[in-house]
N, C-alpha and C. Protein backbone atom coordinates (compact mmCIF):
# COMPACT_ATOMS: atom_id res chain seq x y z
N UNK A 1 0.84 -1.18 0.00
CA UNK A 1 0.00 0.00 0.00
C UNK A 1 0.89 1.25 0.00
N UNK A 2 0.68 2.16 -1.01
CA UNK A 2 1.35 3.83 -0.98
C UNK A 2 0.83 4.19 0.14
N UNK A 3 2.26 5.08 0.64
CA UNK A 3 1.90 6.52 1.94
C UNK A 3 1.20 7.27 1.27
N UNK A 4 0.78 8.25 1.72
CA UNK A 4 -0.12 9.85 1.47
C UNK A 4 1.32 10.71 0.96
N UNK A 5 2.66 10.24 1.51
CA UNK A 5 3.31 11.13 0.91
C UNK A 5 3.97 10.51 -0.20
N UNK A 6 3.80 9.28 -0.47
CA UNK A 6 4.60 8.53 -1.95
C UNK A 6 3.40 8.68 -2.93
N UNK A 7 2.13 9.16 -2.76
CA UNK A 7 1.44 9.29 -4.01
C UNK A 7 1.76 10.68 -4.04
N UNK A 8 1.87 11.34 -2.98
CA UNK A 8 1.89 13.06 -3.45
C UNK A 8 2.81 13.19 -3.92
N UNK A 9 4.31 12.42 -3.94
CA UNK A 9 5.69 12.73 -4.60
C UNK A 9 5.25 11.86 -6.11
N UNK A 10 4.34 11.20 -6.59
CA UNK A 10 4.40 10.53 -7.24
C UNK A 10 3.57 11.10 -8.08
N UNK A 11 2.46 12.00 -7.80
CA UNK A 11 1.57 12.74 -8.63
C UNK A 11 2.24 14.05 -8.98
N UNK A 12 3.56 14.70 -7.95
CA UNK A 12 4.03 15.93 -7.80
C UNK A 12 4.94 15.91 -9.69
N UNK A 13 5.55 14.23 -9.51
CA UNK A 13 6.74 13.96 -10.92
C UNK A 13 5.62 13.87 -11.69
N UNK A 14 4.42 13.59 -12.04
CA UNK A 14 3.48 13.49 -13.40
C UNK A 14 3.43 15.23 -13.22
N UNK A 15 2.92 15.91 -12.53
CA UNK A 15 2.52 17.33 -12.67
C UNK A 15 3.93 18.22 -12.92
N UNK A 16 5.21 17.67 -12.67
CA UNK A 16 6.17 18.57 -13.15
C UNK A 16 6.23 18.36 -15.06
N UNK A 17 6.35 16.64 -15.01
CA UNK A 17 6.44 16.35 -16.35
C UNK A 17 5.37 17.57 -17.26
N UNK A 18 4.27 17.60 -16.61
CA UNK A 18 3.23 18.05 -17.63
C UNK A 18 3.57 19.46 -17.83
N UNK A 19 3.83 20.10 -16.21
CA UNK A 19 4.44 21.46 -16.65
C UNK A 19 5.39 22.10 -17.06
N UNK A 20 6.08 21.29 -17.45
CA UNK A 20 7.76 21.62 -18.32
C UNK A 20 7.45 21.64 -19.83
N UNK A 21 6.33 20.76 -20.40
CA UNK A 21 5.54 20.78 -21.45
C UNK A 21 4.97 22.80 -21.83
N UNK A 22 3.95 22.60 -20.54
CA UNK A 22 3.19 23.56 -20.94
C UNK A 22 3.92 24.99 -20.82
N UNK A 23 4.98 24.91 -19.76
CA UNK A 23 6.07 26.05 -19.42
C UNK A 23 7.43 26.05 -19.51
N UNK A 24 8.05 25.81 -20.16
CA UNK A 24 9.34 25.63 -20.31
C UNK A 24 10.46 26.26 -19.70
N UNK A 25 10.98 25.91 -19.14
CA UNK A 25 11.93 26.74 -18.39
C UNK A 25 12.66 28.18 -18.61
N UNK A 26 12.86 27.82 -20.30
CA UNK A 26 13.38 29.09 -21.16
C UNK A 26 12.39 29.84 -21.17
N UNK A 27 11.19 29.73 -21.29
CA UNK A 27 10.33 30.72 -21.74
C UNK A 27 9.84 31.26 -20.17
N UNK A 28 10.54 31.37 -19.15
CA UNK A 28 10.58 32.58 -17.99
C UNK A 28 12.21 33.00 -17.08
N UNK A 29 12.86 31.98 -17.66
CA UNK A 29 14.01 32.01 -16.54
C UNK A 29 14.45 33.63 -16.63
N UNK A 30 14.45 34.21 -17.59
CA UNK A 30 14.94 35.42 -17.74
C UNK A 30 14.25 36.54 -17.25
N UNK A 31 13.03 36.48 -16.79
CA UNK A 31 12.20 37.35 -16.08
C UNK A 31 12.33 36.69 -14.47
N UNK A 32 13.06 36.03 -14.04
CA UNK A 32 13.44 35.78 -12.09
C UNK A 32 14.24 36.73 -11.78
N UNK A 33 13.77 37.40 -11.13
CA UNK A 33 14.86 38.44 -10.01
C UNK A 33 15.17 38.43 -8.69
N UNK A 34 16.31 38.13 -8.24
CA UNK A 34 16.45 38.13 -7.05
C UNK A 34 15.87 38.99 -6.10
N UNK A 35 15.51 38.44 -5.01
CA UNK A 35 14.67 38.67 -4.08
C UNK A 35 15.27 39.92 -3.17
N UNK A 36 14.80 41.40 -2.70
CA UNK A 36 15.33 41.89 -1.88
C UNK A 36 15.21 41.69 -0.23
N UNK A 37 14.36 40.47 -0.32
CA UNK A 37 13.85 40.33 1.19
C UNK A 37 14.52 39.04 1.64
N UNK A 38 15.22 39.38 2.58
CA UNK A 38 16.48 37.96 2.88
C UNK A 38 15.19 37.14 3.95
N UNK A 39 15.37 36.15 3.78
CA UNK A 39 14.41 34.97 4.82
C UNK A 39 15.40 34.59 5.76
N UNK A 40 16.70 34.58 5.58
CA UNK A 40 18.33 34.18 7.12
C UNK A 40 17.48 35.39 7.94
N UNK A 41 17.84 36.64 7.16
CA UNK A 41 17.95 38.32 8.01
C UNK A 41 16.68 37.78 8.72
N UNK A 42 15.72 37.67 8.35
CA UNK A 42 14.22 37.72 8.62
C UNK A 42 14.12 36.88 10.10
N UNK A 43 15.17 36.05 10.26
CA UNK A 43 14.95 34.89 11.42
C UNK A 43 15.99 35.10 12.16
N UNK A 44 16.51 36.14 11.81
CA UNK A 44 17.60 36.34 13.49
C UNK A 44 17.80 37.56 13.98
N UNK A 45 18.36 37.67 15.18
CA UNK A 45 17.91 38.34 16.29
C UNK A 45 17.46 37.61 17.39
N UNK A 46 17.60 38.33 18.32
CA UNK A 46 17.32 38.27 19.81
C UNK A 46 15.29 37.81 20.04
N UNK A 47 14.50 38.43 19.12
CA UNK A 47 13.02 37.87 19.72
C UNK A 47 12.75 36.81 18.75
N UNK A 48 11.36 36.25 19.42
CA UNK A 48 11.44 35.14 18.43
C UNK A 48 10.54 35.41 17.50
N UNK A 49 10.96 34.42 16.15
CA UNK A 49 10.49 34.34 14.94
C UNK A 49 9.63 33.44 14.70
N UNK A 50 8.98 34.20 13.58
CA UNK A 50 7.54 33.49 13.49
C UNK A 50 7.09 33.42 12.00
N UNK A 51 7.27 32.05 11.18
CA UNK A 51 6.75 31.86 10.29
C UNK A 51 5.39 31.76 10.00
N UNK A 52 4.67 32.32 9.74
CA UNK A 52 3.36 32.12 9.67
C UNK A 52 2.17 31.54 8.06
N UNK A 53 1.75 30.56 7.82
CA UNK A 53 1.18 29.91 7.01
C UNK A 53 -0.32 30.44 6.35
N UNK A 54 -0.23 30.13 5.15
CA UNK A 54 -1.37 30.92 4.51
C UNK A 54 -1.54 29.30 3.91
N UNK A 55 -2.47 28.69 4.25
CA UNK A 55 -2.76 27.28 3.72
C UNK A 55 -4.43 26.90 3.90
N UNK A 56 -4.81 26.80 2.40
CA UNK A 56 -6.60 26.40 2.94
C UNK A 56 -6.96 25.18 2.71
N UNK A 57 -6.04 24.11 2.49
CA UNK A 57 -6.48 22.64 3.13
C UNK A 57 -5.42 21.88 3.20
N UNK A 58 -5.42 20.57 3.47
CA UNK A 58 -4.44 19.68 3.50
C UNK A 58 -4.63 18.18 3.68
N UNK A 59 -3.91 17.19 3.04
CA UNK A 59 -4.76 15.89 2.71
C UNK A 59 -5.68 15.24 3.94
N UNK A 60 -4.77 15.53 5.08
CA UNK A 60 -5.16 14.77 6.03
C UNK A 60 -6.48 15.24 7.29
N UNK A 61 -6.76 16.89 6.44
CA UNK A 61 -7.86 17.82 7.24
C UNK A 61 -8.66 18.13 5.91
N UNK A 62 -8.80 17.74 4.38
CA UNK A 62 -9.12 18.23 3.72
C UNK A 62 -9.18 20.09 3.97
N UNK A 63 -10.30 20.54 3.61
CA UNK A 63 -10.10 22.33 3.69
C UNK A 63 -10.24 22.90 5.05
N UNK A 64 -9.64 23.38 5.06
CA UNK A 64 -8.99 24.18 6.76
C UNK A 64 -10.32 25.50 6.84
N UNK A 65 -10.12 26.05 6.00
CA UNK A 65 -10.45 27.60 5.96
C UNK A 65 -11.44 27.48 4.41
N UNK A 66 -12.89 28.01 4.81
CA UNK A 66 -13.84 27.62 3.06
C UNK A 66 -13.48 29.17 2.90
N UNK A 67 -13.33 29.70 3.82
CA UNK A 67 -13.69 31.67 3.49
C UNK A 67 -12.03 32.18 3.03
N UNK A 68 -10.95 31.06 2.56
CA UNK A 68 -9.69 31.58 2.39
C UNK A 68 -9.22 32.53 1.54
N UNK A 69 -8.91 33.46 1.60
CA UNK A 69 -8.56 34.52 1.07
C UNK A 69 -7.08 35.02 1.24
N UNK A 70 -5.98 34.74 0.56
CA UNK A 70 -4.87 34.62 0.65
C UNK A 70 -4.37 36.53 0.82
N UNK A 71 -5.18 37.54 0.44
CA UNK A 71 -4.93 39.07 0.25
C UNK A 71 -5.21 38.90 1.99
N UNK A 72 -6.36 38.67 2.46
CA UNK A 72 -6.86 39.09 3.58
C UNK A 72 -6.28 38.43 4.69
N UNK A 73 -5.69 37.61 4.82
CA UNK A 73 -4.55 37.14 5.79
C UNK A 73 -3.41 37.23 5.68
N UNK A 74 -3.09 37.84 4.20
CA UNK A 74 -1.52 38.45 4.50
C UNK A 74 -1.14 40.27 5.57
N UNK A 75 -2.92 40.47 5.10
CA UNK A 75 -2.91 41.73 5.46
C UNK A 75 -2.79 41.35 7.37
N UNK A 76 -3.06 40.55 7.71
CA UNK A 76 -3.08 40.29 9.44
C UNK A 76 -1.88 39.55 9.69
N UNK A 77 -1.22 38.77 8.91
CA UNK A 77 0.23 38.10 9.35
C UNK A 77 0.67 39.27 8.94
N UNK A 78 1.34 40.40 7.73
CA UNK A 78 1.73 41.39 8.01
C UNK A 78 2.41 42.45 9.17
N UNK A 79 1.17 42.20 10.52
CA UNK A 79 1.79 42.83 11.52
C UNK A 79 2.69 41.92 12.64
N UNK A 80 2.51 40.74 12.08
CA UNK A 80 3.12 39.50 13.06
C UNK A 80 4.50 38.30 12.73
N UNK A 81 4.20 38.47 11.38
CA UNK A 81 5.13 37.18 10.94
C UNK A 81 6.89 37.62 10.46
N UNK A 82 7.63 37.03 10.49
CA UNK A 82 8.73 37.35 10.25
C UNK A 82 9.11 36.72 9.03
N UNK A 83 8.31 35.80 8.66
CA UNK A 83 8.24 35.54 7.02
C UNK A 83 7.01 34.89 6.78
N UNK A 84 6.85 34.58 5.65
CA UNK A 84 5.05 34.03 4.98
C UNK A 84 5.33 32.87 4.44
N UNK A 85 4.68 31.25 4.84
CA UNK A 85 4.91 30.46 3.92
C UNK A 85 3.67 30.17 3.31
N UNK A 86 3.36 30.16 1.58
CA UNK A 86 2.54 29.98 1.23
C UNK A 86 2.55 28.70 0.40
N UNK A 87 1.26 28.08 0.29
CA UNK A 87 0.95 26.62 0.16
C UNK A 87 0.73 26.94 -1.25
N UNK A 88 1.60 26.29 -2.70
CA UNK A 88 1.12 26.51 -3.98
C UNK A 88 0.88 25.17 -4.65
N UNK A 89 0.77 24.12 -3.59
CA UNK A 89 0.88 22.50 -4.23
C UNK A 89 -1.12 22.81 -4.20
N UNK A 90 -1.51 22.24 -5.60
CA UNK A 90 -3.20 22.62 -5.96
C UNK A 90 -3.83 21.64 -5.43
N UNK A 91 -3.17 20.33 -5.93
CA UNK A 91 -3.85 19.34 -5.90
C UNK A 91 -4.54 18.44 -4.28
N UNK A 92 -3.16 18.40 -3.28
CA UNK A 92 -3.62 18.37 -1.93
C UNK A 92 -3.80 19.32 -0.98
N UNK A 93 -3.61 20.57 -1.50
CA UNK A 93 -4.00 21.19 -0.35
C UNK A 93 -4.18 22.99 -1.29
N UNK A 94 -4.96 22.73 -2.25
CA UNK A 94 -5.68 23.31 -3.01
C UNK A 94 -4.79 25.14 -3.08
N UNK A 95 -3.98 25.20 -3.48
CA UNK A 95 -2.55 26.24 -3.28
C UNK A 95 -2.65 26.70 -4.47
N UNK A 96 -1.61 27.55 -4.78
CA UNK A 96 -1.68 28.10 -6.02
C UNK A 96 -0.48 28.99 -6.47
N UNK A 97 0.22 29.26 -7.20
CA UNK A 97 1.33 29.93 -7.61
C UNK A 97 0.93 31.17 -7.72
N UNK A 98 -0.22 31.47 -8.16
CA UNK A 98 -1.06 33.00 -8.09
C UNK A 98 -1.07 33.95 -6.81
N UNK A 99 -0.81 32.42 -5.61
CA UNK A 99 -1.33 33.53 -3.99
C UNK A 99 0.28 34.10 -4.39
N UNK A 100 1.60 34.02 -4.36
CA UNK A 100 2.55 34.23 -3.92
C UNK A 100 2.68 35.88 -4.20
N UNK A 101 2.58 36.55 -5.72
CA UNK A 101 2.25 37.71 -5.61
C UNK A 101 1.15 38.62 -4.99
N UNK A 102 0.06 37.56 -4.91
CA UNK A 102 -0.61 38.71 -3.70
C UNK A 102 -0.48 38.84 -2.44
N UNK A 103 0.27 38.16 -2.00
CA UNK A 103 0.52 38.13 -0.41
C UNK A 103 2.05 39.08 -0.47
N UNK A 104 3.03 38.62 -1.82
CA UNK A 104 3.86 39.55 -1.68
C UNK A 104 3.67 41.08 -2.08
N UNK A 105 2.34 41.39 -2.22
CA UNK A 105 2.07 42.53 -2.79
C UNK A 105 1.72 43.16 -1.25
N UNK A 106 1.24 42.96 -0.60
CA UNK A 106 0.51 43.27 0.70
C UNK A 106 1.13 43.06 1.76
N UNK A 107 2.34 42.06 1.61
CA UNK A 107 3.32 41.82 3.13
C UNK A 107 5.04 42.19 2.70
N UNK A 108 5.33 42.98 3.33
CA UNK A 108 7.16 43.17 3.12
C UNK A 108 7.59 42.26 3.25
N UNK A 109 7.74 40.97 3.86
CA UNK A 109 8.13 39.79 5.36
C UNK A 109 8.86 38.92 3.60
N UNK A 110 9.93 38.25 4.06
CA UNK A 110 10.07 37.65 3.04
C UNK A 110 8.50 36.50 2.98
N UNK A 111 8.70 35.56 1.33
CA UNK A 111 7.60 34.99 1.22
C UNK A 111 7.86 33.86 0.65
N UNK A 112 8.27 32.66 1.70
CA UNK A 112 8.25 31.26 1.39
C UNK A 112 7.27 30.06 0.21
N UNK A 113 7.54 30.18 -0.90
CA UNK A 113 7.10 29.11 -1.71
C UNK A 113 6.64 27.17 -1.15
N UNK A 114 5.67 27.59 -0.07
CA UNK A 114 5.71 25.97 -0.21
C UNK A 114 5.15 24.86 -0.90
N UNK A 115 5.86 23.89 -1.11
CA UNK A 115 5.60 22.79 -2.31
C UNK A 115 6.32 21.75 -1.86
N UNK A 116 5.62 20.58 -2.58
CA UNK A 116 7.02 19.30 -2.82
C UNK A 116 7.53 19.55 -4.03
N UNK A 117 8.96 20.10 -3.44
CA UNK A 117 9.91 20.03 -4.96
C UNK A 117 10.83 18.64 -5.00
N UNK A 118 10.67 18.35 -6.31
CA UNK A 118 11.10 17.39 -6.18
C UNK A 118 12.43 17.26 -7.74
């Protein structure tokens, strides 16, 4: 019997295959710019740090949050988080590559990409 995490690494390699098809690496690498918001800087110091999660479901809770709105909780981690990790894997835990600019549009805090990269 597959884990929950050997089908998600296993559906993650069909969904890269498909998107290297539909997006090719060449056709954006040249529009990436390095980031001015360091995520090290962001986590040190003397108080403590606080990653804070923008995620509206996950396999094992299905949907967390039905009212999720990725603008409207960056605007409230904003005054709290010392960086943002946002959930862009679609399929288990319904994410999106789209939240990452709006949360980085609305929060300074650096802004963590989370996914299974594989």
């Amino acid at each position: 019997m597959q884990t929950v995490l050997a089908k998600i690494v296993a559906d993650k390699a069909i969904w890269v295959e498909a998107r290297k098809q539909q997006q090719p690496l060449a056709s954006f690498q040249n529009e990436v710019q390095p980031s001015t918001r360091h995520f090290y800087d962001a986590l040190q110091g003397a108080r403590t740090a606080f990653i804070l999660e923008c995620k509206k479901a996950s396999p094992s809770k299905d949907v967390i949050r039905d009212d999720f709105d990725p603008a409207r909780i960056a605007a409230i981690y904003k005054h709290y988080a010392s960086a943002i990790s946002v959930l862009t894997d679609e399929k288990y835990f319904q994410g999106s590559f789209d939240f990452l600019p709006i949360v980085s549009q609305i929060a300074p805090q650096p802004i963590l990409c989370k996914d299974f990269i594989i």
